[in-house]
N, C-alpha and C. Protein backbone atom coordinates (compact mmCIF):
# COMPACT_ATOMS: atom_id res chain seq x y z
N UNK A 1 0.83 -1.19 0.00
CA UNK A 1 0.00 0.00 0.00
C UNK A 1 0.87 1.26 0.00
N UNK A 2 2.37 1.13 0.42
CA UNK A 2 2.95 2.39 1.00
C UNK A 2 3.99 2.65 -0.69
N UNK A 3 3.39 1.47 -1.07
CA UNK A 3 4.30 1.99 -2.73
C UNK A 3 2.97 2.87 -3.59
N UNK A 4 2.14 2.14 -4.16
CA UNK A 4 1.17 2.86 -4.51
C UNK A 4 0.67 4.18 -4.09
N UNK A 5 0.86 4.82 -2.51
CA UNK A 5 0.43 5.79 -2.43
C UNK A 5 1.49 6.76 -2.65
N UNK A 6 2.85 5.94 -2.86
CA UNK A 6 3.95 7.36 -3.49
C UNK A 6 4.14 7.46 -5.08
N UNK A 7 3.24 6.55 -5.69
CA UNK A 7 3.17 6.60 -7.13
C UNK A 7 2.26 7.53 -7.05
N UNK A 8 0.72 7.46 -6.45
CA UNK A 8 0.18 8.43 -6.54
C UNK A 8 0.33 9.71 -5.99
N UNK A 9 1.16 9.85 -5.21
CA UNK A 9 1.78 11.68 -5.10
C UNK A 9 2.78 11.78 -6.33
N UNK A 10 3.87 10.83 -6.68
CA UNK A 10 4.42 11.30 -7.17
C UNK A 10 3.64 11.52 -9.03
N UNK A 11 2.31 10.87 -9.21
CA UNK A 11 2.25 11.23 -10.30
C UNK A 11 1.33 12.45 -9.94
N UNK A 12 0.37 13.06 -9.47
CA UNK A 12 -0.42 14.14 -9.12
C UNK A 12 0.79 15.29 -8.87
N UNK A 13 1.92 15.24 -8.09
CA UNK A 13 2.83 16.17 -7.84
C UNK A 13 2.91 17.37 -9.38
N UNK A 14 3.12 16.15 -10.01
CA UNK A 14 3.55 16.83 -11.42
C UNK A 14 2.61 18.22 -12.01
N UNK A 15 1.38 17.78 -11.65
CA UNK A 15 0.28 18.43 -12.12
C UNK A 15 -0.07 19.69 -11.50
N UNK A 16 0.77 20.26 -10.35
CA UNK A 16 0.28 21.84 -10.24
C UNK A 16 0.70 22.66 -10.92
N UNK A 17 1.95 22.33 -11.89
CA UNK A 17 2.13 23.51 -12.80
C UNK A 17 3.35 24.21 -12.19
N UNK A 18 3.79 23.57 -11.09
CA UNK A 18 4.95 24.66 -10.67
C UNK A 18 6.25 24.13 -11.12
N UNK A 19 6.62 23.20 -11.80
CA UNK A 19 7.83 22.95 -12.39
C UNK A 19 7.99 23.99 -13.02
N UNK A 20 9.77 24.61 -12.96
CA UNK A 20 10.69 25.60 -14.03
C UNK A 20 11.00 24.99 -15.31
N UNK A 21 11.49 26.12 -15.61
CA UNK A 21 11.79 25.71 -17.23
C UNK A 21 12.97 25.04 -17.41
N UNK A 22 13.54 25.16 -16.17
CA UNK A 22 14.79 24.03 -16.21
C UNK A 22 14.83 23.09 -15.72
N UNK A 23 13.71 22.61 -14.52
CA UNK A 23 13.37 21.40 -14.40
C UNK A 23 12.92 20.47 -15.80
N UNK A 24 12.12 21.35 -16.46
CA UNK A 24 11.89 20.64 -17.68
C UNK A 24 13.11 20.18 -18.61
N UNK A 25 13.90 21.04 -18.75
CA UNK A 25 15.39 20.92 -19.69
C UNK A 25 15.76 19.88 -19.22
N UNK A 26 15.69 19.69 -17.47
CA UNK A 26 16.72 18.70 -16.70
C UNK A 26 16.59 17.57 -17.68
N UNK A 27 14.95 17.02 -17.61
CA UNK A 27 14.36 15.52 -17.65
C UNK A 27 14.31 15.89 -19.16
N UNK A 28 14.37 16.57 -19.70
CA UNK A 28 14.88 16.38 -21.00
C UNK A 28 13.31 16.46 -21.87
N UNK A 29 12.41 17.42 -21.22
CA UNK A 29 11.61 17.44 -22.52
C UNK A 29 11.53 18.83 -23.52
N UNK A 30 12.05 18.67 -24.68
CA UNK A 30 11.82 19.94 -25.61
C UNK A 30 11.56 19.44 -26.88
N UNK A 31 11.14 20.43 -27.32
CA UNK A 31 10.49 20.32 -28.65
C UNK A 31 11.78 20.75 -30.00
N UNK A 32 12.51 19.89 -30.55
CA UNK A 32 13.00 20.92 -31.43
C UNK A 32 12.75 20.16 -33.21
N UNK A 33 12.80 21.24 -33.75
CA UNK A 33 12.52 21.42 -34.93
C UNK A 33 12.48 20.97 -35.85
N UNK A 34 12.15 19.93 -36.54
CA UNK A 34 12.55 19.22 -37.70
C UNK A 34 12.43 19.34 -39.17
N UNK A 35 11.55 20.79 -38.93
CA UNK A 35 10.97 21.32 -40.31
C UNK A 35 11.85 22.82 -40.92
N UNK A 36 12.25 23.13 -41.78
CA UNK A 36 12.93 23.95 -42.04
C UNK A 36 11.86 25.07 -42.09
N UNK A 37 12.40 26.69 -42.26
CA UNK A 37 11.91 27.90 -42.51
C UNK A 37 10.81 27.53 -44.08
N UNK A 38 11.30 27.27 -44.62
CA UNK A 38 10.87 26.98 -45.87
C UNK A 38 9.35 26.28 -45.85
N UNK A 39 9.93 25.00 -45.41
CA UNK A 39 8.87 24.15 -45.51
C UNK A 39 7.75 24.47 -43.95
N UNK A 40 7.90 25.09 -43.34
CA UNK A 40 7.30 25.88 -42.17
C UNK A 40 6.09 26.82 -43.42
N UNK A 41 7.03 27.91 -44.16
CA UNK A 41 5.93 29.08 -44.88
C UNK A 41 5.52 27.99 -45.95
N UNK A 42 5.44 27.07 -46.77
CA UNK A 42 4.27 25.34 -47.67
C UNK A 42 3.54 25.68 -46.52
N UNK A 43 3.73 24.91 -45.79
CA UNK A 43 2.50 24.27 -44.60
C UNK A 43 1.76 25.53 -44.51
N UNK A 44 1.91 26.33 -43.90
CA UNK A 44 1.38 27.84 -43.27
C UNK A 44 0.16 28.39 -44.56
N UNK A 45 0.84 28.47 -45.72
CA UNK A 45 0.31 28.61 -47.05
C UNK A 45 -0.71 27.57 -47.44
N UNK A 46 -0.66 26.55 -47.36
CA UNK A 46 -2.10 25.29 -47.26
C UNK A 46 -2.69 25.92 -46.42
N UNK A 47 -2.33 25.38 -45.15
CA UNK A 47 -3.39 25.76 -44.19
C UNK A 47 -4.03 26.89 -43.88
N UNK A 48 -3.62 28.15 -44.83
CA UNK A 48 -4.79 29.42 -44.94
C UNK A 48 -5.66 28.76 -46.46
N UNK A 49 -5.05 28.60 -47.34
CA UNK A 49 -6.18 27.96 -48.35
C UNK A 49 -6.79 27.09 -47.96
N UNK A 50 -6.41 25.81 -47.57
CA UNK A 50 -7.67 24.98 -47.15
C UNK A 50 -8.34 25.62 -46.54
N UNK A 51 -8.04 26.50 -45.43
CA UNK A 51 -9.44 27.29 -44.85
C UNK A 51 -10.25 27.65 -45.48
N UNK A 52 -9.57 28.77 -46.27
CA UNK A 52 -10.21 29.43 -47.29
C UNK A 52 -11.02 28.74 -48.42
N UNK A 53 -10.55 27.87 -48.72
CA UNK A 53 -11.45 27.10 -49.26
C UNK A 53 -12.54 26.13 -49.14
N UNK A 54 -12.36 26.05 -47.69
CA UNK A 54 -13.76 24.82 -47.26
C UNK A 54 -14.64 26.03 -46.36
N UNK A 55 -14.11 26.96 -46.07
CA UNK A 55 -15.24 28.57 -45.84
C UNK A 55 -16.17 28.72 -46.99
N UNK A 56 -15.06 28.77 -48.06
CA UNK A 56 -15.71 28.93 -49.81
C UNK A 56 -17.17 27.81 -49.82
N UNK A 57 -16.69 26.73 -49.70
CA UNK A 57 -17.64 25.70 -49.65
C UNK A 57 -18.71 25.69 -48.81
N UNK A 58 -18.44 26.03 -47.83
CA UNK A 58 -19.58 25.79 -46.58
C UNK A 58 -20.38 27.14 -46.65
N UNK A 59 -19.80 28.02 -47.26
CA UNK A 59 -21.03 29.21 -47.84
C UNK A 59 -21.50 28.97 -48.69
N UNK A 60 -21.22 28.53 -49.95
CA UNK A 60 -21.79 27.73 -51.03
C UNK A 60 -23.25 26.68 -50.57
N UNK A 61 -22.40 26.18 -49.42
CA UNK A 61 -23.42 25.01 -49.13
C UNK A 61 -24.86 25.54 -48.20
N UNK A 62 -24.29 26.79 -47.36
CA UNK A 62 -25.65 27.34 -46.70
C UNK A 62 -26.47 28.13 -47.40
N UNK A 63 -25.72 28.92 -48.65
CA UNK A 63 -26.89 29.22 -49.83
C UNK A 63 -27.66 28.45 -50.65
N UNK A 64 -27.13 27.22 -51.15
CA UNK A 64 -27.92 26.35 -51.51
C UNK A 64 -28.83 25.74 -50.52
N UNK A 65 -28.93 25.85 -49.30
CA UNK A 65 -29.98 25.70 -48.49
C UNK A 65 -29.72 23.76 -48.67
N UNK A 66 -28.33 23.72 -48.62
CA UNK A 66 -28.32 21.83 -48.53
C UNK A 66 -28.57 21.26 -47.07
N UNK A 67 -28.67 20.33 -46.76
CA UNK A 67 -29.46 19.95 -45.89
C UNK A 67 -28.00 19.52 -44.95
N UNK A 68 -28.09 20.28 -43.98
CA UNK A 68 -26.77 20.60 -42.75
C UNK A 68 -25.90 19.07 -42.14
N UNK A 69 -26.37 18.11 -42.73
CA UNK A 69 -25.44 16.66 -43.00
C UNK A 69 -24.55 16.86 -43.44
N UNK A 70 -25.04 17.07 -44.59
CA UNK A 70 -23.68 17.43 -45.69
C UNK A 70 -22.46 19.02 -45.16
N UNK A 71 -22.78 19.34 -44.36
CA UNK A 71 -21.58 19.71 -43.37
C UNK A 71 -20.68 19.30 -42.85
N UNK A 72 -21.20 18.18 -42.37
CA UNK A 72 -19.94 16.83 -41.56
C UNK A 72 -18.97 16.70 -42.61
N UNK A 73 -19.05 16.43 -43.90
CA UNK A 73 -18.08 16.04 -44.63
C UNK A 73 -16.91 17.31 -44.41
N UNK A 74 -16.99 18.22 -44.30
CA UNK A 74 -15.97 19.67 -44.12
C UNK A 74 -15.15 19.17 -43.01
N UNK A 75 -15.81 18.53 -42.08
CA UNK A 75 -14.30 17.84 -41.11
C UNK A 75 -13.32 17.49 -41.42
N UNK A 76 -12.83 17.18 -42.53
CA UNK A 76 -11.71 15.99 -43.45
C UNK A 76 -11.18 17.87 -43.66
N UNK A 77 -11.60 18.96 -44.31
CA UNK A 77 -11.14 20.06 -45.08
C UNK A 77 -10.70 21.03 -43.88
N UNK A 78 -11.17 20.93 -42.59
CA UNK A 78 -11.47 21.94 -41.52
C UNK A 78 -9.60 21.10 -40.60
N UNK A 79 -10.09 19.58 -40.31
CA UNK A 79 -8.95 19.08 -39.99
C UNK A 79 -7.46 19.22 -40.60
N UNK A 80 -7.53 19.02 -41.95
CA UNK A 80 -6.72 19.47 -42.94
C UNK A 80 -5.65 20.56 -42.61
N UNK A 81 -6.28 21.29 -42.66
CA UNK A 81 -6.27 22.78 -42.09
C UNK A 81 -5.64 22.96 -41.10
N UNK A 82 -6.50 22.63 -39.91
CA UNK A 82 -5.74 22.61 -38.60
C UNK A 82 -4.46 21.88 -38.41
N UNK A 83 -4.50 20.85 -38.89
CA UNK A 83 -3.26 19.71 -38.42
C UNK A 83 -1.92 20.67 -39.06
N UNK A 84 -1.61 21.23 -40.71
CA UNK A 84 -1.13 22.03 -40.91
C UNK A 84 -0.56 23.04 -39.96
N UNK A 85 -1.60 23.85 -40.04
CA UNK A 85 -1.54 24.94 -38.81
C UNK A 85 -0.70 24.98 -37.54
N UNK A 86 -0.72 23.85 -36.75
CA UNK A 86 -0.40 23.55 -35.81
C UNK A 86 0.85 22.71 -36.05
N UNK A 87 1.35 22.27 -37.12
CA UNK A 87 3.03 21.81 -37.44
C UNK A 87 3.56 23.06 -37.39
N UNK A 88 3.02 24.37 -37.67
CA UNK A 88 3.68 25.02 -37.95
C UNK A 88 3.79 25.83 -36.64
N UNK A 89 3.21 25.71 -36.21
CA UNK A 89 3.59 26.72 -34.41
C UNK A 89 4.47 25.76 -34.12
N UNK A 90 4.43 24.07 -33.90
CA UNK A 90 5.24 23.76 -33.12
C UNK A 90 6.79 23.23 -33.74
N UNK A 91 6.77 23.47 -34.95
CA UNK A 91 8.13 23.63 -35.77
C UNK A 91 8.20 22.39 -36.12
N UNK A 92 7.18 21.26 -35.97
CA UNK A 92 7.41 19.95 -35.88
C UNK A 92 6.56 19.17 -37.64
């Protein structure tokens, strides 16, 4: 019992948020980069057109008064998008 209850402090410990930024360095977690400048502004450049383009669509689709199912399919164009987006903040 006296192991389990120091797994569970020691995993809850983690979670107030007060670790430094060099505690983090210590244990070794960082993010670094694998994507060049270049291929950072590709990605960045999709992921405002796909926006832009499944916006294009999904106004298209609420003037035609199509029946709001056919919305779901924009997840695949909306995800698209995002997943992009978000390589590119994290350089990854």
């Amino acid at each position: 019992m006296r192991v389990m209850s120091n797994i569970y402090i020691a995993y809850f410990s983690d979670l107030n948020g007060s670790s430094s930024p060099d505690e983090d360095q210590e244990r070794g977690e960082a993010c670094i980069p694998n994507i060049s400048a270049p291929e950072r502004k590709i990605r960045l450049r999709f992921a405002i057109w796909q926006f832009v383009i499944t916006l294009a669509v999904l106004g298209a689709m609420i003037v035609l008064h199509l029946n709001p199912l056919w919305r779901l399919l924009l997840f695949f164009m909306f995800s698209a998008s995002t997943v992009s987006f978000f390589q590119v903040l994290d350089k990854t």
